[in-house]
N, C-alpha and C. Protein backbone atom coordinates (compact mmCIF):
# COMPACT_ATOMS: atom_id res chain seq x y z
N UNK A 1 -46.44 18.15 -13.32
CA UNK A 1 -45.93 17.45 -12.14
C UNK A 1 -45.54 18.49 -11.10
N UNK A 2 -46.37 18.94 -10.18
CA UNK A 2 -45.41 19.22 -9.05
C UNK A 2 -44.43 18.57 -8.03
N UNK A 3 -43.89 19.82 -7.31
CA UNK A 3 -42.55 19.12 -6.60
C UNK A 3 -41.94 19.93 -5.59
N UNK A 4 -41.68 19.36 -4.20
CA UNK A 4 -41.16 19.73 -3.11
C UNK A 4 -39.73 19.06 -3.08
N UNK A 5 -38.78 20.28 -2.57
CA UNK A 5 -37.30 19.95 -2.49
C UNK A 5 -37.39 20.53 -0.81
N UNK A 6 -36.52 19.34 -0.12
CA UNK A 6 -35.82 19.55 1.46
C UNK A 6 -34.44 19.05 0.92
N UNK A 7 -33.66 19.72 2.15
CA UNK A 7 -31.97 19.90 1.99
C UNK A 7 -31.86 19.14 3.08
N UNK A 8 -30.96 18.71 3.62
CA UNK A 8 -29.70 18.14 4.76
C UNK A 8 -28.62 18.51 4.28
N UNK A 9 -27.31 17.94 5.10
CA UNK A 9 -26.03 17.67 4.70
C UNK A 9 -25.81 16.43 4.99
N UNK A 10 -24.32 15.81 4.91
CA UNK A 10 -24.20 14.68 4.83
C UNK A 10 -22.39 14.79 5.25
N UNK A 11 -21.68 13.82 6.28
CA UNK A 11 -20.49 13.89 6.06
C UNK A 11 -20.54 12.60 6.42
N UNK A 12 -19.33 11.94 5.71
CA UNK A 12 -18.47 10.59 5.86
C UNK A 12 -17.04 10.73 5.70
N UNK A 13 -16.43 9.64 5.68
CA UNK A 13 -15.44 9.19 5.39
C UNK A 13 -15.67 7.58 4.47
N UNK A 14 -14.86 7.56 3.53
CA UNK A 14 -14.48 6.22 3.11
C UNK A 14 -13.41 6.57 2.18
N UNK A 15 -13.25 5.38 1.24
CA UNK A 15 -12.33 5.05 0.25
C UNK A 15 -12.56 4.01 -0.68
N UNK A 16 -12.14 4.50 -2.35
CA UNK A 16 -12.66 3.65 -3.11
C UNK A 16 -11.11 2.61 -3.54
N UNK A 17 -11.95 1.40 -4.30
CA UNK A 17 -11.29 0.66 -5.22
C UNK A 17 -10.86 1.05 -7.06
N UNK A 18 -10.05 0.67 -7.30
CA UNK A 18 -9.87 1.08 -8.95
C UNK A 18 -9.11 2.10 -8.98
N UNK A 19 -8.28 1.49 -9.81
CA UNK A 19 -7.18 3.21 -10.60
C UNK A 19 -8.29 4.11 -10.92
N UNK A 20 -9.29 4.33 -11.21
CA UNK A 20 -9.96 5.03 -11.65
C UNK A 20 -10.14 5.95 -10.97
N UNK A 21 -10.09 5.82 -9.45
CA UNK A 21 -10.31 6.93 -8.31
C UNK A 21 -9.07 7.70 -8.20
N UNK A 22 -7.96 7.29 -8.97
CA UNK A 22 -6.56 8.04 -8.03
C UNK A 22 -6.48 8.05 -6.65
N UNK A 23 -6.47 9.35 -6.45
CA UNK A 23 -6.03 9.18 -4.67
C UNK A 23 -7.09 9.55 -4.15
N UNK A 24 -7.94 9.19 -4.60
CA UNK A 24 -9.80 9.15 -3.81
C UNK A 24 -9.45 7.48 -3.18
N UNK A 25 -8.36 6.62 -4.05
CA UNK A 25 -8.53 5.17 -3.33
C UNK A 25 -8.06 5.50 -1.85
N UNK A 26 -7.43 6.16 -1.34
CA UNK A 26 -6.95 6.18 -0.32
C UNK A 26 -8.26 6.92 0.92
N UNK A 27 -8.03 6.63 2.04
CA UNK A 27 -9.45 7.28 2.89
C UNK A 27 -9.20 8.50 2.60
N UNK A 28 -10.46 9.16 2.80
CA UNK A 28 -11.11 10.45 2.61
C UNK A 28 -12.32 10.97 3.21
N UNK A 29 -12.10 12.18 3.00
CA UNK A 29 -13.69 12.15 3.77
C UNK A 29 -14.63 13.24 2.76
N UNK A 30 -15.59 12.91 2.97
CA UNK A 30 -16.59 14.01 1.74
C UNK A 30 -17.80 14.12 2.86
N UNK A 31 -18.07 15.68 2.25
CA UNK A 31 -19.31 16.40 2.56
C UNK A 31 -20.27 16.81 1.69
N UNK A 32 -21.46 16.15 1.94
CA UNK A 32 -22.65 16.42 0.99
C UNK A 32 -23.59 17.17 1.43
N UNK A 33 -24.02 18.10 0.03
CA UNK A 33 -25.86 18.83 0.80
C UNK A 33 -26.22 17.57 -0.40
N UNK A 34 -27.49 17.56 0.77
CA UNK A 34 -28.24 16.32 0.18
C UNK A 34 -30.09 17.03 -0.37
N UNK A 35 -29.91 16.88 -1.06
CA UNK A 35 -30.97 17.31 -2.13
C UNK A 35 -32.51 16.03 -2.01
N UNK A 36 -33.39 16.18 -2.02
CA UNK A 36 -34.12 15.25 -1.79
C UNK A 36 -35.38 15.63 -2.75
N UNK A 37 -36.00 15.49 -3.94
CA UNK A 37 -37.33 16.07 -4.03
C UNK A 37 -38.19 14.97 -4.62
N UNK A 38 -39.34 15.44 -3.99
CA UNK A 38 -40.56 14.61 -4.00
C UNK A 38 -41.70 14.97 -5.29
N UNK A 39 -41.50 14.47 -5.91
CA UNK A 39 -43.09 14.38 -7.27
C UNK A 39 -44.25 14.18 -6.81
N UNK A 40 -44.99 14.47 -7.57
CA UNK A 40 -46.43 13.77 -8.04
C UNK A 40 -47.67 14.48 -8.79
N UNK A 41 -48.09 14.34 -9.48
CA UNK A 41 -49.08 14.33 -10.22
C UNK A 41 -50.21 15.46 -10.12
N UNK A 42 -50.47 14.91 -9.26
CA UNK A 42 -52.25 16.23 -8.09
C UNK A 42 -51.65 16.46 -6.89
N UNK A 43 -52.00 17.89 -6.50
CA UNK A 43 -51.90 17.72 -4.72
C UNK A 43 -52.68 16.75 -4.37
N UNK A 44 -52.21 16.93 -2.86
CA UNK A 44 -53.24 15.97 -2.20
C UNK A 44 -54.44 16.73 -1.61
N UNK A 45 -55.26 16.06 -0.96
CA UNK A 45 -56.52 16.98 -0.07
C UNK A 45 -56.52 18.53 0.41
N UNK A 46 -55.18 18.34 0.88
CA UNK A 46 -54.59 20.19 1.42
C UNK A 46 -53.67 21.13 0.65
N UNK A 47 -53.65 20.51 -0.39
CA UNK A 47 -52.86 21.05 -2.13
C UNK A 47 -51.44 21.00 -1.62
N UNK A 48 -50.56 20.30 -0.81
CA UNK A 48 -49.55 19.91 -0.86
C UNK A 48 -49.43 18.68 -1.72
N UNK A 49 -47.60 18.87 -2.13
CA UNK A 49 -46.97 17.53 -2.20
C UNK A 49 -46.70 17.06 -1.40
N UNK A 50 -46.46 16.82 -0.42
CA UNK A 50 -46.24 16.41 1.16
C UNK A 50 -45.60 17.26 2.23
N UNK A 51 -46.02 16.85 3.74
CA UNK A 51 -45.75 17.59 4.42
C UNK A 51 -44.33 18.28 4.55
N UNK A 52 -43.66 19.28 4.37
CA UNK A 52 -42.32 19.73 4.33
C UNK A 52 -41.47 19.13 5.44
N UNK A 53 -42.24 19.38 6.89
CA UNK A 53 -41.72 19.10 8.14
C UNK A 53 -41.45 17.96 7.90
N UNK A 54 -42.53 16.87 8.03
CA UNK A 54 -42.27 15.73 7.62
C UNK A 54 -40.75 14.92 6.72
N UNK A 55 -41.28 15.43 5.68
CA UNK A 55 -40.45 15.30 4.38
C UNK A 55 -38.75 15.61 5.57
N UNK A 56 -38.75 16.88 5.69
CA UNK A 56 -37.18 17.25 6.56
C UNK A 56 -36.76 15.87 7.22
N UNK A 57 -37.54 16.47 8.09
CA UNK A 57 -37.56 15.17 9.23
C UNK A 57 -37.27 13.49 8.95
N UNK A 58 -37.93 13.27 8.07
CA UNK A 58 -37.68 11.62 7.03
C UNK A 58 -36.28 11.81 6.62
N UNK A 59 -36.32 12.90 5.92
CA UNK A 59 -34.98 12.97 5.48
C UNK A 59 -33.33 13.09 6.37
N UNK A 60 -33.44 13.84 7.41
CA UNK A 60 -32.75 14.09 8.28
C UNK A 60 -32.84 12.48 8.97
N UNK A 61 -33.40 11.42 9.04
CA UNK A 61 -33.22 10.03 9.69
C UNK A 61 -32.45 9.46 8.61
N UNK A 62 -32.72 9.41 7.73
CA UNK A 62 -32.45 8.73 6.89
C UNK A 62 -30.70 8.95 6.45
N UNK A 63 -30.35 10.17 6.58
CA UNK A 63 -28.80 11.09 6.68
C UNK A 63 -28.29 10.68 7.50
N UNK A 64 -28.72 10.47 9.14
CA UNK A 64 -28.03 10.51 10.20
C UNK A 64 -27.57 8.88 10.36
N UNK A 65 -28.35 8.26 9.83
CA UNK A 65 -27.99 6.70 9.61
C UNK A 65 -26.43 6.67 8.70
N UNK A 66 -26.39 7.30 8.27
CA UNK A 66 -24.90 7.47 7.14
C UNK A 66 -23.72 8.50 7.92
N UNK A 67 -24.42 9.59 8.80
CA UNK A 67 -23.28 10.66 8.94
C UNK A 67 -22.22 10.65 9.77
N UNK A 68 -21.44 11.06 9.74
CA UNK A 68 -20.22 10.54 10.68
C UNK A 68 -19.85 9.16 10.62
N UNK A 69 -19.53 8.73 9.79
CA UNK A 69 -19.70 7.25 9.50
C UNK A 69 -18.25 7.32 8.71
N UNK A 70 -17.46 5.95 8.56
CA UNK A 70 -16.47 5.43 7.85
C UNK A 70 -17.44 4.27 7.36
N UNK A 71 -17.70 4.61 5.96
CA UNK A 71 -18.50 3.90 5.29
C UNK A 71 -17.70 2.18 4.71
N UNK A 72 -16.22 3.17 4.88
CA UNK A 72 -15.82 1.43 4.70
C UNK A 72 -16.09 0.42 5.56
N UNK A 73 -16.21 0.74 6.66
CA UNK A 73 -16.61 -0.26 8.23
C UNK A 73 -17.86 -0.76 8.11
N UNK A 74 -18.78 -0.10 7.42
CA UNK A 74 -20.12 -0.24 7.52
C UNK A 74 -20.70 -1.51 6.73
N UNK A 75 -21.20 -2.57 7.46
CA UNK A 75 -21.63 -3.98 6.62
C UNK A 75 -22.48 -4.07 5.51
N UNK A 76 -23.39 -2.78 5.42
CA UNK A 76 -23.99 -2.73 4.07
C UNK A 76 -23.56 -2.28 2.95
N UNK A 77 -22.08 -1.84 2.91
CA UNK A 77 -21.49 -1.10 1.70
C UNK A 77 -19.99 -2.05 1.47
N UNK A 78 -20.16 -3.30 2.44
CA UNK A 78 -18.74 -3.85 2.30
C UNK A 78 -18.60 -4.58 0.84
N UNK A 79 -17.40 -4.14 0.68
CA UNK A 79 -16.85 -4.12 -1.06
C UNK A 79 -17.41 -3.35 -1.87
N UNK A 80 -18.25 -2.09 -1.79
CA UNK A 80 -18.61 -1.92 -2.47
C UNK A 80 -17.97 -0.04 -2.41
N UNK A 81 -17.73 0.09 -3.79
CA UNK A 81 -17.39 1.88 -3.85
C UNK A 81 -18.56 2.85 -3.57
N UNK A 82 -18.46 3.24 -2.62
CA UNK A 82 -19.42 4.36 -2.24
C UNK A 82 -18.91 5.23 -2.67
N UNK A 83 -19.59 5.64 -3.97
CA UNK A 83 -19.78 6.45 -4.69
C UNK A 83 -20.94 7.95 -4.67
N UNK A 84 -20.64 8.72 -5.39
CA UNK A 84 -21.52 10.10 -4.82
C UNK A 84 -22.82 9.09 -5.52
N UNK A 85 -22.58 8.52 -6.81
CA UNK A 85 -24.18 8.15 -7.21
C UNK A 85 -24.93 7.08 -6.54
N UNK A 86 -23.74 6.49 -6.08
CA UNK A 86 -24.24 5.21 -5.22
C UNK A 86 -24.91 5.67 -4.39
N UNK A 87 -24.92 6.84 -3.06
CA UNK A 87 -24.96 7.31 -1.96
C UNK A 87 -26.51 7.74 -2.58
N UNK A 88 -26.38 8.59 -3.71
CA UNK A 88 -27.71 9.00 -4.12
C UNK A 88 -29.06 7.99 -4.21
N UNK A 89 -28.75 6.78 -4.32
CA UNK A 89 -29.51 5.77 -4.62
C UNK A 89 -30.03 5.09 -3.34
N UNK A 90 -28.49 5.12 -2.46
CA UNK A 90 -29.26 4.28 -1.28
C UNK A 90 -29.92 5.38 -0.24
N UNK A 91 -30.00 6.68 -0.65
CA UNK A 91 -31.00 7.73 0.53
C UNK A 91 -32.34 7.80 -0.44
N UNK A 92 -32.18 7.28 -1.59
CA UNK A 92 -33.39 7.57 -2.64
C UNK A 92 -34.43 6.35 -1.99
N UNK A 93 -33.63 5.40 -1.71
CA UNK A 93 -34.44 4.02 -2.06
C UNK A 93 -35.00 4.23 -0.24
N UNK A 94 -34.19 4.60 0.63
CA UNK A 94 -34.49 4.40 2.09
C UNK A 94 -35.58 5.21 2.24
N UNK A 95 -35.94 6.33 1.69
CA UNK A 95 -36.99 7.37 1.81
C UNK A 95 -38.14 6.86 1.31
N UNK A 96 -38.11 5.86 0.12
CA UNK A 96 -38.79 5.59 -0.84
C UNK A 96 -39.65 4.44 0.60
N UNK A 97 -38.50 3.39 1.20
CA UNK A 97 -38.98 2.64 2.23
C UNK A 97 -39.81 3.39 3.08
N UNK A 98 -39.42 4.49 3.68
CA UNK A 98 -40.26 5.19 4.71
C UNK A 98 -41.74 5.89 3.95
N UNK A 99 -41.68 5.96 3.02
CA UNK A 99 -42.89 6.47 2.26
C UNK A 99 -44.13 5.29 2.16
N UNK A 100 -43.44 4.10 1.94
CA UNK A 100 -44.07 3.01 1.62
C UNK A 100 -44.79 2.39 3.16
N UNK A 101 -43.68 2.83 4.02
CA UNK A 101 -44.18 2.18 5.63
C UNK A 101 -45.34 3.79 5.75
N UNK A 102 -45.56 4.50 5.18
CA UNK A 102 -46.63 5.44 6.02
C UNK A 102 -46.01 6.76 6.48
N UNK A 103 -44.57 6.78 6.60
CA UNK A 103 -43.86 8.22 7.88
C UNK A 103 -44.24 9.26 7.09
N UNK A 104 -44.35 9.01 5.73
CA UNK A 104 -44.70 11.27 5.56
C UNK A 104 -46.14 10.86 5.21
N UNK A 105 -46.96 9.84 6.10
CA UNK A 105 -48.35 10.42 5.57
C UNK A 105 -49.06 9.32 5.05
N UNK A 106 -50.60 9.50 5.37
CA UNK A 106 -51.05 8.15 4.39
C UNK A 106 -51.26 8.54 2.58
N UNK A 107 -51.12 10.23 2.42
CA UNK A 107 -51.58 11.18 1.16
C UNK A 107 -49.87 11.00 0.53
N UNK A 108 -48.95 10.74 0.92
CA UNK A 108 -47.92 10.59 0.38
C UNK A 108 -47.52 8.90 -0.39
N UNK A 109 -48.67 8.23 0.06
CA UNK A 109 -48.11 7.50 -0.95
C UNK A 109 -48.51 7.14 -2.70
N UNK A 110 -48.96 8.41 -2.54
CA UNK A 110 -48.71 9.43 -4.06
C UNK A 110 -48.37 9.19 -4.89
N UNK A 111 -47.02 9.74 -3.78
CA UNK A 111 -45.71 10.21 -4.34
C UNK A 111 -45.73 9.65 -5.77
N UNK A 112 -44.95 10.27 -6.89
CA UNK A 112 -44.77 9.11 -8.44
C UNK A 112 -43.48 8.80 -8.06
N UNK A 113 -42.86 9.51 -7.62
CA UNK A 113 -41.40 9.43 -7.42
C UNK A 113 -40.42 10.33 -6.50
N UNK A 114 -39.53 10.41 -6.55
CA UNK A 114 -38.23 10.94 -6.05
C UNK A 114 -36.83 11.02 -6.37
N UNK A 115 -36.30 12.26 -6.46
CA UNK A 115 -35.16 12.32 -7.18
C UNK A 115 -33.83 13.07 -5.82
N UNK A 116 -32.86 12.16 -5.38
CA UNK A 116 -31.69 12.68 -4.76
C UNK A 116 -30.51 13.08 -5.04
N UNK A 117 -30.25 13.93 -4.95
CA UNK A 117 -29.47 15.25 -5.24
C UNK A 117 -28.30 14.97 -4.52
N UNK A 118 -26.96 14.72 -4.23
CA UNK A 118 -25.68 14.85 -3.44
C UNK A 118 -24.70 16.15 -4.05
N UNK A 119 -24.32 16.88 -3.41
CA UNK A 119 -24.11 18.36 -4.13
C UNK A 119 -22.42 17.82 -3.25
N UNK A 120 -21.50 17.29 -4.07
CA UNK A 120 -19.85 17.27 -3.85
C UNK A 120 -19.15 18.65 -3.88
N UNK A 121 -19.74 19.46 -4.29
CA UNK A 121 -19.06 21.00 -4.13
C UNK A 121 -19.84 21.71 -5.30
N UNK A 122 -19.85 23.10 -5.51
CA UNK A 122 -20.26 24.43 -5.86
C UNK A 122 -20.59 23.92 -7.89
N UNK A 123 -19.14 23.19 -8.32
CA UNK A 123 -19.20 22.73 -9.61
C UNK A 123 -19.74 21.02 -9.87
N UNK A 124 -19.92 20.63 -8.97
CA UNK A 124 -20.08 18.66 -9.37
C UNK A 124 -21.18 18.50 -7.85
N UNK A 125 -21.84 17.24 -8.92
CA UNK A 125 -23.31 16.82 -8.02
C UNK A 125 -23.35 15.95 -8.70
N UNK A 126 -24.11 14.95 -8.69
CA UNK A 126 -24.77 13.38 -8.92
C UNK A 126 -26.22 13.32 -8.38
N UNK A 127 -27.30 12.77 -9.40
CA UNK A 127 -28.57 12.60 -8.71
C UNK A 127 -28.90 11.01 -8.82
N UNK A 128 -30.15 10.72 -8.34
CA UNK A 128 -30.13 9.40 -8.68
C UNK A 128 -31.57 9.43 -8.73
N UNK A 129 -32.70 8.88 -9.59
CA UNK A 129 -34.17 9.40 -9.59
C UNK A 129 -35.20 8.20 -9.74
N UNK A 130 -36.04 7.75 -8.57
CA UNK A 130 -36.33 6.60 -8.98
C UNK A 130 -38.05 7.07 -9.00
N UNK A 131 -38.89 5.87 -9.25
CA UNK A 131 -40.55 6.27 -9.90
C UNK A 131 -41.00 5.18 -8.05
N UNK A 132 -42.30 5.42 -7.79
CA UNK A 132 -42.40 4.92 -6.77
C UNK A 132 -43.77 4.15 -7.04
């Protein structure tokens, strides 16, 4: 299987529900490098896994829709704990959308899959890895 990795970052603010968070329930704000990598099987025609630029670029839309954001305000996450794995899932699945509409390519829809990376600091990360 080969595989191309692009980076971003990521900043928000929110706050979770549940004793389980401690004083994560209270607002906060977190900063993510956001990890993004792309699978598949064979290159394509030009022995890439997909275009890098591209790939950035997809990825960097897909971030900026989330960044600077109070995720609690936000109508698609209402009630719900935005979580580092959660976060991983919904940039996994939105990329996965833009792959499917055509943006990195008509050779990218390949792809087998994709796996997102949220890097919470130096010791702790969460991925989330779906098949396409």
């Amino acid at each position: 299987m080969f595989s191309i990795t692009v980076r971003d970052h990521l900043m928000v603010a929110h706050s979770f529900r549940g004793e389980v968070f401690g004083p994560a329930q209270r607002l906060h704000g977190a900063t993510f490098l956001v990890d993004a990598t792309f699978r598949r099987a064979e290159l394509d025609d030009d022995n890439i896994v997909v275009d890098i630029g591209l790939a950035t670029q997809e990825l960097g839309a897909v971030v900026s829709e989330l960044n600077y954001r109070n995720l609690d305000n936000e109508p698609d996450f209402a009630n719900t704990n935005t979580s580092t794995e959660f976060l991983a899932k919904v940039i996994a699945d939105r990329l996965a959308e833009r792959i499917q509409q055509g943006a990195l390519g008509d050779s990218a829809r390949d792809i087998a899959g994709i796996t997102v990376t949220l890097h919470e600091s130096h010791i702790a990360w969460a991925s989330y890895e779906r098949a396409l």
